[in-house]
Protein backbone atom coordinates (compact mmCIF):
# COMPACT_ATOMS: atom_id res chain seq x y z
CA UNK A 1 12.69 16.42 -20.46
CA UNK A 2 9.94 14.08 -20.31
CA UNK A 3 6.87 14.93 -18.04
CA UNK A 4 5.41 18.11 -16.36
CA UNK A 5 8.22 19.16 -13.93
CA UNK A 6 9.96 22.02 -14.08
CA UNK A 7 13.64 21.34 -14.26
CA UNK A 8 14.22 24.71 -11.86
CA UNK A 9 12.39 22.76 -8.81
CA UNK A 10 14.93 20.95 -7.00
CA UNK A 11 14.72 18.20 -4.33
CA UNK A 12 14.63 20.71 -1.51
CA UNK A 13 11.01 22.28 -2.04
CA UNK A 14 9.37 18.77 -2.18
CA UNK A 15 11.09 17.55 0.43
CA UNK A 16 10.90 20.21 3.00
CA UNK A 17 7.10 19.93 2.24
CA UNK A 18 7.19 16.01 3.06
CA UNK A 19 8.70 16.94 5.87
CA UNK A 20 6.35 19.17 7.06
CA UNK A 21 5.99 18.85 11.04
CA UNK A 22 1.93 18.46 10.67
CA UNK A 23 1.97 15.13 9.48
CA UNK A 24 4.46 13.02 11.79
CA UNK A 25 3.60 9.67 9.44
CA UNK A 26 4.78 11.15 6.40
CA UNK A 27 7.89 12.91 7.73
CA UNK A 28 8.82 9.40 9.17
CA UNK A 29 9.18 7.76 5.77
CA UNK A 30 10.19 10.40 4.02
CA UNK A 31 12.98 10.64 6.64
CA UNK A 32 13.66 6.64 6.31
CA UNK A 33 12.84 6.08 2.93
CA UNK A 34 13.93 8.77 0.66
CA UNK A 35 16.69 10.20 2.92
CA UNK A 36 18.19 6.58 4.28
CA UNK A 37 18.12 7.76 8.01
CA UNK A 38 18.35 5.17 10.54
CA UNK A 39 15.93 4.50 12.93
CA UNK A 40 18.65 5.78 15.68
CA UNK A 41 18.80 9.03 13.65
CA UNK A 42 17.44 12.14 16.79
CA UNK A 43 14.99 13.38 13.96
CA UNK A 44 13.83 9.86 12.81
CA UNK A 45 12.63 8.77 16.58
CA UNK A 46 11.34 12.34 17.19
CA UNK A 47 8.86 12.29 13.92
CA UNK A 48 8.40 8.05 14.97
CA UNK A 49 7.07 9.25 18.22
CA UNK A 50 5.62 11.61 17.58
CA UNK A 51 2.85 9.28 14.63
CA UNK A 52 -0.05 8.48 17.45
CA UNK A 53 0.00 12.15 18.94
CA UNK A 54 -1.06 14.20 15.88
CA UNK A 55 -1.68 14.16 12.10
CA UNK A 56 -3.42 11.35 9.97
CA UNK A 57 -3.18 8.43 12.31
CA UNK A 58 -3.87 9.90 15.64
CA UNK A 59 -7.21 10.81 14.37
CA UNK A 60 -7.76 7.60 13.09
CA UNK A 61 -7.04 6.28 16.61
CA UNK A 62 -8.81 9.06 18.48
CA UNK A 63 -11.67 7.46 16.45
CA UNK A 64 -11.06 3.92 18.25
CA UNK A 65 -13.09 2.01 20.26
CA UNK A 66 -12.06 0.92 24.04
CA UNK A 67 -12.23 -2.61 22.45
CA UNK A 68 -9.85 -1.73 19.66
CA UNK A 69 -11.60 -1.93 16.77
CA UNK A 70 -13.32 1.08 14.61
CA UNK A 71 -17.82 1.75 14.05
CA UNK A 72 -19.14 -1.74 15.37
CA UNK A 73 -17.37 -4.70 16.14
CA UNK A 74 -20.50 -7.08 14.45
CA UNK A 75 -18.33 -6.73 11.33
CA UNK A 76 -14.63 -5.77 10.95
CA UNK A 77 -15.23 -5.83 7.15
CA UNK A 78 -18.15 -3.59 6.41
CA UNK A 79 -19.20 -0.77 6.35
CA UNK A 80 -16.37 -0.40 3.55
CA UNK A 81 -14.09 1.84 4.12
CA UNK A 82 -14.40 2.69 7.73
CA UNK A 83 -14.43 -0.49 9.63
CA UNK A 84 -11.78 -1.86 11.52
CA UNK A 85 -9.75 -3.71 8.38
CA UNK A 86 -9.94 -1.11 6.33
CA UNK A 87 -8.31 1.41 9.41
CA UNK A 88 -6.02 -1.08 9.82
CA UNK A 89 -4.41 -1.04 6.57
CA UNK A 90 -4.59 2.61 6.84
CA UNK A 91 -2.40 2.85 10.23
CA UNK A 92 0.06 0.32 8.57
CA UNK A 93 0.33 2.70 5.27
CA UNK A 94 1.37 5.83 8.08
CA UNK A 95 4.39 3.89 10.20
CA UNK A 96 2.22 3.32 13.06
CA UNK A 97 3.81 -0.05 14.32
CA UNK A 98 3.12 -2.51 17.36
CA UNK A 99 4.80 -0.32 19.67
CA UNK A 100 2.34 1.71 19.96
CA UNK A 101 0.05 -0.07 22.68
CA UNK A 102 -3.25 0.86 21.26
CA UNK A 103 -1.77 -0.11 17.92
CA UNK A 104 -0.93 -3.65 19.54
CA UNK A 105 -4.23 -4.50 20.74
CA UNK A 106 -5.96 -3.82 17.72
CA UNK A 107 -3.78 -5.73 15.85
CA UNK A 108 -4.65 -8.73 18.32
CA UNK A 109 -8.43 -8.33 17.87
CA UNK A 110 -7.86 -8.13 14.43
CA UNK A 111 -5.84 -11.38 14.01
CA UNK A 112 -8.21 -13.05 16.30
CA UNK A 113 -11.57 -12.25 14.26
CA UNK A 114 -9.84 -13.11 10.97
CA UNK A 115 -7.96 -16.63 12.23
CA UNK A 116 -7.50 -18.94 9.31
CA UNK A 117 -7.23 -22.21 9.38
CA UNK A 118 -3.50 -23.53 9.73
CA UNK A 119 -2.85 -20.59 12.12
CA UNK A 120 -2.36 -17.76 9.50
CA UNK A 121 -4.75 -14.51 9.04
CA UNK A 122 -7.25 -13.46 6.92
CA UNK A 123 -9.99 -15.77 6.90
CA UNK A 124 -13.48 -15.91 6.46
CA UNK A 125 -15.96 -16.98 9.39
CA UNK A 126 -15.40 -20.51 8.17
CA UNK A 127 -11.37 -20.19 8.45
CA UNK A 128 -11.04 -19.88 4.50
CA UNK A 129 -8.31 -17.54 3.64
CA UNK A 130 -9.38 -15.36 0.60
CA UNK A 131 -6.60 -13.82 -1.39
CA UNK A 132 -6.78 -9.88 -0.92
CA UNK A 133 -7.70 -10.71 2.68
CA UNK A 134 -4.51 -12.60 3.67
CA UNK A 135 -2.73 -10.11 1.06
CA UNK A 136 -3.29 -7.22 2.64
CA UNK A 137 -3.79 -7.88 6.24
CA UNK A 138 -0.10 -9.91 5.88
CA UNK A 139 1.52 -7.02 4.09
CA UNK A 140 -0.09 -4.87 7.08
CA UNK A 141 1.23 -6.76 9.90
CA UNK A 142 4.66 -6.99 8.76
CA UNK A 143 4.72 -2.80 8.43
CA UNK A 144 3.16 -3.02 12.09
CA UNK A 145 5.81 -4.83 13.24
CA UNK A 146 4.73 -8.92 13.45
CA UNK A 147 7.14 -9.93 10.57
CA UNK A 148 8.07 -13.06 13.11
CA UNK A 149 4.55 -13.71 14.42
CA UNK A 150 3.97 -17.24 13.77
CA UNK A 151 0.31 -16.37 12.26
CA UNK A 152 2.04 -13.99 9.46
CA UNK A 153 4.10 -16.36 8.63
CA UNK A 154 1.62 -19.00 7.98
CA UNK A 155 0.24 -16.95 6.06
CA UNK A 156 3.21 -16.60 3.60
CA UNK A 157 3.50 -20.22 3.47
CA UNK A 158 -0.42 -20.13 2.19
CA UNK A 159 0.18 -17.37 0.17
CA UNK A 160 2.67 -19.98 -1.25
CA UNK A 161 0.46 -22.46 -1.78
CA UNK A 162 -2.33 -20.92 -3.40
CA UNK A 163 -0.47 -19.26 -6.21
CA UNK A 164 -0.85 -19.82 -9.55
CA UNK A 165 1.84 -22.25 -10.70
CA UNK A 166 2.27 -20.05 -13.70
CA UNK A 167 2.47 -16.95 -11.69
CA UNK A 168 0.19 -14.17 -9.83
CA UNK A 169 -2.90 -15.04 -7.80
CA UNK A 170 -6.68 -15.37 -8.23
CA UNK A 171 -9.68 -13.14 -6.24
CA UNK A 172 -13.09 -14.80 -6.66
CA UNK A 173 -12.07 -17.09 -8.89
CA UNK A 174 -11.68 -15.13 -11.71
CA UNK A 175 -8.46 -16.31 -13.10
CA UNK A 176 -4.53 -14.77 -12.44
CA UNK A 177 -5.60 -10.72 -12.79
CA UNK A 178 -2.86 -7.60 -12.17
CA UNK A 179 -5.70 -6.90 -9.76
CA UNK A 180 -4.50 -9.38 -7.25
CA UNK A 181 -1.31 -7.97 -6.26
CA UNK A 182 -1.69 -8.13 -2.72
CA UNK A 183 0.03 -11.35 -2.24
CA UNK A 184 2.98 -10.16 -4.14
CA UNK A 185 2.81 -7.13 -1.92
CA UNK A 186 2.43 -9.05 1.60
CA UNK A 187 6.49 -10.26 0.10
CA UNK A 188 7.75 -7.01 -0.85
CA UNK A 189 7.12 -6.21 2.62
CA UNK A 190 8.72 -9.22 3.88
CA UNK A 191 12.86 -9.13 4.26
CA UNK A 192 14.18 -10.95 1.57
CA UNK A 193 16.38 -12.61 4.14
CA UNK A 194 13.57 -14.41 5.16
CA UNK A 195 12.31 -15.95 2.15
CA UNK A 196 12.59 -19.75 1.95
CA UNK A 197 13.44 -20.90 -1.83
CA UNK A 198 9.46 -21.76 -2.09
CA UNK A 199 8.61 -18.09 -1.15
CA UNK A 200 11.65 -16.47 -3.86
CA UNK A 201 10.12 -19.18 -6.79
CA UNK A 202 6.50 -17.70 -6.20
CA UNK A 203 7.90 -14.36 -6.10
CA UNK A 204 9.93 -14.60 -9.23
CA UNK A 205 7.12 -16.51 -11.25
CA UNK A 206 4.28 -13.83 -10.32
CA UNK A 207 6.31 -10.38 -10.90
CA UNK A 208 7.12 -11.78 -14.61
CA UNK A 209 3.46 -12.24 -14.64
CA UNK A 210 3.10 -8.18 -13.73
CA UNK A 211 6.18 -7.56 -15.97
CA UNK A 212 5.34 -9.72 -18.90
CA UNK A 213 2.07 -7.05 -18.86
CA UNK A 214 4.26 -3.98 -18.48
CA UNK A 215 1.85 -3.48 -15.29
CA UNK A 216 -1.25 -2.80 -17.60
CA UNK A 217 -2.02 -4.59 -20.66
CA UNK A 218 -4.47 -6.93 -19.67
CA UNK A 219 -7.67 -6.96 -21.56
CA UNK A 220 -9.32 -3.40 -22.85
CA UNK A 221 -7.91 0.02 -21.12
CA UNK A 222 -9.31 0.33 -17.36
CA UNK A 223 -9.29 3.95 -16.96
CA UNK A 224 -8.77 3.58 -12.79
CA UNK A 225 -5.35 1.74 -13.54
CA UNK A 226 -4.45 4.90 -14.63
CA UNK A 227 -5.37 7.13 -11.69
CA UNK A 228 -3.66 7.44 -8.15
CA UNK A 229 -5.67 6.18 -5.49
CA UNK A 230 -4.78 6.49 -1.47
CA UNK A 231 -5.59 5.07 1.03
CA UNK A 232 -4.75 1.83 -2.07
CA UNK A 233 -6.97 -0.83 0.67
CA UNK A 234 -6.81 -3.30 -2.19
CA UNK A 235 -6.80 -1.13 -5.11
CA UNK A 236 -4.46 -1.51 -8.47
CA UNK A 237 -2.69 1.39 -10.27
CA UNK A 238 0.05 1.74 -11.99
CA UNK A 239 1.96 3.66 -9.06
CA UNK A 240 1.07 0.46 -7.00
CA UNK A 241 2.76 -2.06 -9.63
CA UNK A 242 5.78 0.79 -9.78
CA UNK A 243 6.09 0.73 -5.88
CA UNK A 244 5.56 -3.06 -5.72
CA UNK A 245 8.07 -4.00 -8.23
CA UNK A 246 10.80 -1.61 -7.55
CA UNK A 247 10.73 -2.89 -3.80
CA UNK A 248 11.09 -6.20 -5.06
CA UNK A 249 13.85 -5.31 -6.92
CA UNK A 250 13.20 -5.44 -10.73
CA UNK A 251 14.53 -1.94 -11.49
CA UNK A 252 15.95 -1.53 -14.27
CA UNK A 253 13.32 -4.05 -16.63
CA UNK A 254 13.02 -2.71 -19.17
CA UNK A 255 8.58 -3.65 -19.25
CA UNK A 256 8.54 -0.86 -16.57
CA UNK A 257 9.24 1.88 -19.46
CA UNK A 258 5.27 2.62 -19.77
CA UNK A 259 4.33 2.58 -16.25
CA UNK A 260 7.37 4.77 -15.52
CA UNK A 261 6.88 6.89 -18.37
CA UNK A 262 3.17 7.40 -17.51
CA UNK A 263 4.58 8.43 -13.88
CA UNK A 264 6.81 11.43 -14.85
CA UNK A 265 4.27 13.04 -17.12
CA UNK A 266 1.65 13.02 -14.12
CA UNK A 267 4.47 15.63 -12.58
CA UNK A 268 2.85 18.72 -11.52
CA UNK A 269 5.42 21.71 -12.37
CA UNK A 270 5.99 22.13 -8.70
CA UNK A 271 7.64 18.43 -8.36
CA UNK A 272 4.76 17.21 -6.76
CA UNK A 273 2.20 14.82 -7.15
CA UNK A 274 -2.17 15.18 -7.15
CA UNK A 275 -4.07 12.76 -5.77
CA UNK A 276 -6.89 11.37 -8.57
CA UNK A 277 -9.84 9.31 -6.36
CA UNK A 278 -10.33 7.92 -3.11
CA UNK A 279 -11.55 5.51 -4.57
CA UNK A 280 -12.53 4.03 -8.06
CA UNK A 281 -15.33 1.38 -7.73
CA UNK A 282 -18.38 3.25 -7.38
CA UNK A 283 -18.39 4.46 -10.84
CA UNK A 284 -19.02 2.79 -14.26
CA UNK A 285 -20.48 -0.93 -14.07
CA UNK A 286 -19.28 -0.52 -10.40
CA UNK A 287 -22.17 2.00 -9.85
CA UNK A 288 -24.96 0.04 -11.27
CA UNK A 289 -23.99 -2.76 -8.81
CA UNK A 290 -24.20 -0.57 -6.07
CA UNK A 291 -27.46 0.47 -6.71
CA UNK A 292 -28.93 -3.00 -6.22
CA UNK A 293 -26.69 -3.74 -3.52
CA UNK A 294 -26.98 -0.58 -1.75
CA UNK A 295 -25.86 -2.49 2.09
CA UNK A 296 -22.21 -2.98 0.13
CA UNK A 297 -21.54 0.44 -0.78
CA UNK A 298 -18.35 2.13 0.50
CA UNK A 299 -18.12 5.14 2.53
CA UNK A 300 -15.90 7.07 0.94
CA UNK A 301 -12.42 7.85 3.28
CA UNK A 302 -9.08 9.77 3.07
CA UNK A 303 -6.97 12.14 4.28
CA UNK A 304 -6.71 14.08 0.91
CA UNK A 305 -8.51 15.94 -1.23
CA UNK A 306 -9.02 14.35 -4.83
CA UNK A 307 -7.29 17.01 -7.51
CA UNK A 308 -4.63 18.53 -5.17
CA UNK A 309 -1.02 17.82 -4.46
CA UNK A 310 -0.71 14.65 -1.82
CA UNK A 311 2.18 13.71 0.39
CA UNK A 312 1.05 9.97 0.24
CA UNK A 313 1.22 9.74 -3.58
CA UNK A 314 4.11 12.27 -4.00
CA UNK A 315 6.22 10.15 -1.27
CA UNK A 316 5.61 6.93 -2.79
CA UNK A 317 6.26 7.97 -6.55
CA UNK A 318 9.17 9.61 -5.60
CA UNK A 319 10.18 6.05 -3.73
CA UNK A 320 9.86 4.59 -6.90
CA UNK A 321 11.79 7.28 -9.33
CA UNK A 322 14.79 6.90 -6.25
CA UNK A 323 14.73 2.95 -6.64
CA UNK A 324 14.80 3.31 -10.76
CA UNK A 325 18.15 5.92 -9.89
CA UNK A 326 15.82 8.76 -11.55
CA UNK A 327 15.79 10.91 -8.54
CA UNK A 328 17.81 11.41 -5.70
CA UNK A 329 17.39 14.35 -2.84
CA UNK A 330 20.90 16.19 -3.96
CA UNK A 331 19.97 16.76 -7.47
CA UNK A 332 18.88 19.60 -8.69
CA UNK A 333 17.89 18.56 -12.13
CA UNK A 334 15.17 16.79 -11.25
CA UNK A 335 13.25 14.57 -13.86
């Protein structure tokens, strides 16, 4: 057996630990996503209701303004990682959806301070979408519930647009990267029944790109595309091309063997998963930067400690293993 895990652990253990009452968000997914209930399902609306009342995302709402946004609303950007974007990726990463009323207005100031141009989201003060912006705060709004708001899908459509013809997108000009994967995330959230031709063409031509890399051979080794990271915000990692491309589909390639191999053998013995970092740029080269622009550097934010087991990386690895048909929560001979 490849990997860490101790063939005795079954699914039960890690599951009845997902599912854990304390943490309403997690038990929610792991109810819909790695045990197929319905949203009808008694437990599934129980744990659903239950998201804004306790655990990780009531606090981050208990720590929201009357306004709906999160520190000061001169900036929904900055301070990194505790202004309102930032907390609004988070609440879309823990099931917290539109129905929520507090949820819904935030998500309308949100929209409205980052309009772009052509009626999508994520732009600039000018109107200028910017790649991880419109990634990410697209991918966001479709978990919250706005998958038919005009404004997200405009911002498909640009997402569209702005691609690379040969596949994969571009942050700061620097060229097609694996880094920008938020566009290609903003579609795995999307229902594929939605997707015009355009939208399945871009999608097709920019997970080759990811898969033509095996997810990380691009350039020299960079050590934090080897780590877990949560809350992701606009991070890369292998788990995040594993959970991105399985959603999409592209299971059984065969250029996932690496990233999937480097997944089971970060398999603690007890079936679970540690979380690595918080977050990875304020070391290295990263650091240096920092220290000349010190107004730019993040304040550090999570709901796990770094080194221990984690719910958010253990449910979304095992997400990917059940996608690849490597695990399922009746075995008992678990990889």
């Amino acid at each position: 057996m490849e990997g860490g895990a101790d063939p005795r652990v079954g699914a039960g253990s890690v599951i009845d630990w997902l599912l854990e009452p304390d943490q309403p968000s997690i038990r929610y997914r792991t109810l819909t996503e790695l045990l197929g209930r319905p949203e009808r399902d008694p437990e599934v609306r129980e744990a659903r209701s239950e998201i804004p009342r306790r655990g990780w995302a009531a606090e981050l709402l208990a720590m929201r303004s009357r306004g709906g946004w999160w520190g000061s609303d001169a900036s929904f950007y900055r301070p990194k990682y505790t202004a309102t974007h930032w907390r609004m990726l988070a609440l879309s990463d823990l099931g917290a959806t539109r129905r929520i009323p507090t949820v819904r207005t935030s998500c309308e100031v949100w929209m409205r301070r980052f309009r772009m141009e052509g009626g999508g989201v994520g732009g600039n003060s000018e109107g200028k979408g910017h790649h991880c912006i419109v990634g990410n705060m697209t991918r966001a709004l479709i978990r919250l519930g706005y998958g038919d708001d005009p404004r997200v899908v405009a911002s498909l459509e640009w997402l569209v647009r702005t691609a690379d013809p040969r596949g994969g997108w571009s942050c700061f000009g620097s060229g097609r990267n694996l880094d920008s994967w938020e566009g290609l995330s903003a579609f795995a959230a999307y229902p594929r029944a939605r997707w015009t031709p355009a939208m399945r063409a871009t999608v097709e031509r920019a997970a080759e790109f990811f898969l033509e890399r095996e997810l990380h051979r691009q350039g020299g080794r960079y050590a934090p595309w080897f780590r877990t990271h949560s809350p992701v915000h606009y991070y890369y990692d292998l788990l995040v091309g594993l959970d991105l491309l399985t959603k999409l589909g592209y299971v059984d390639d065969r250029r996932l063997g690496s990233a999937l191999a480097w997944l089971r053998r970060r398999r603690r013995a007890d079936g679970r998963w540690n979380l690595d970092r918080l977050h990875p740029d304020v070391e290295g080269a990263m650091a240096r930067w920092y220290r000349s622009h010190p107004n730019d550097r993040p304040t550090p934010f999570g709901w796990e400690v770094p080194g221990r087991p984690s719910k958010m990386i253990t449910l979304t690895a095992l997400g990917v293993l059940a996608r690849t048909g490597e695990w399922s929560p009746g075995r008992s001979d678990q990889p």
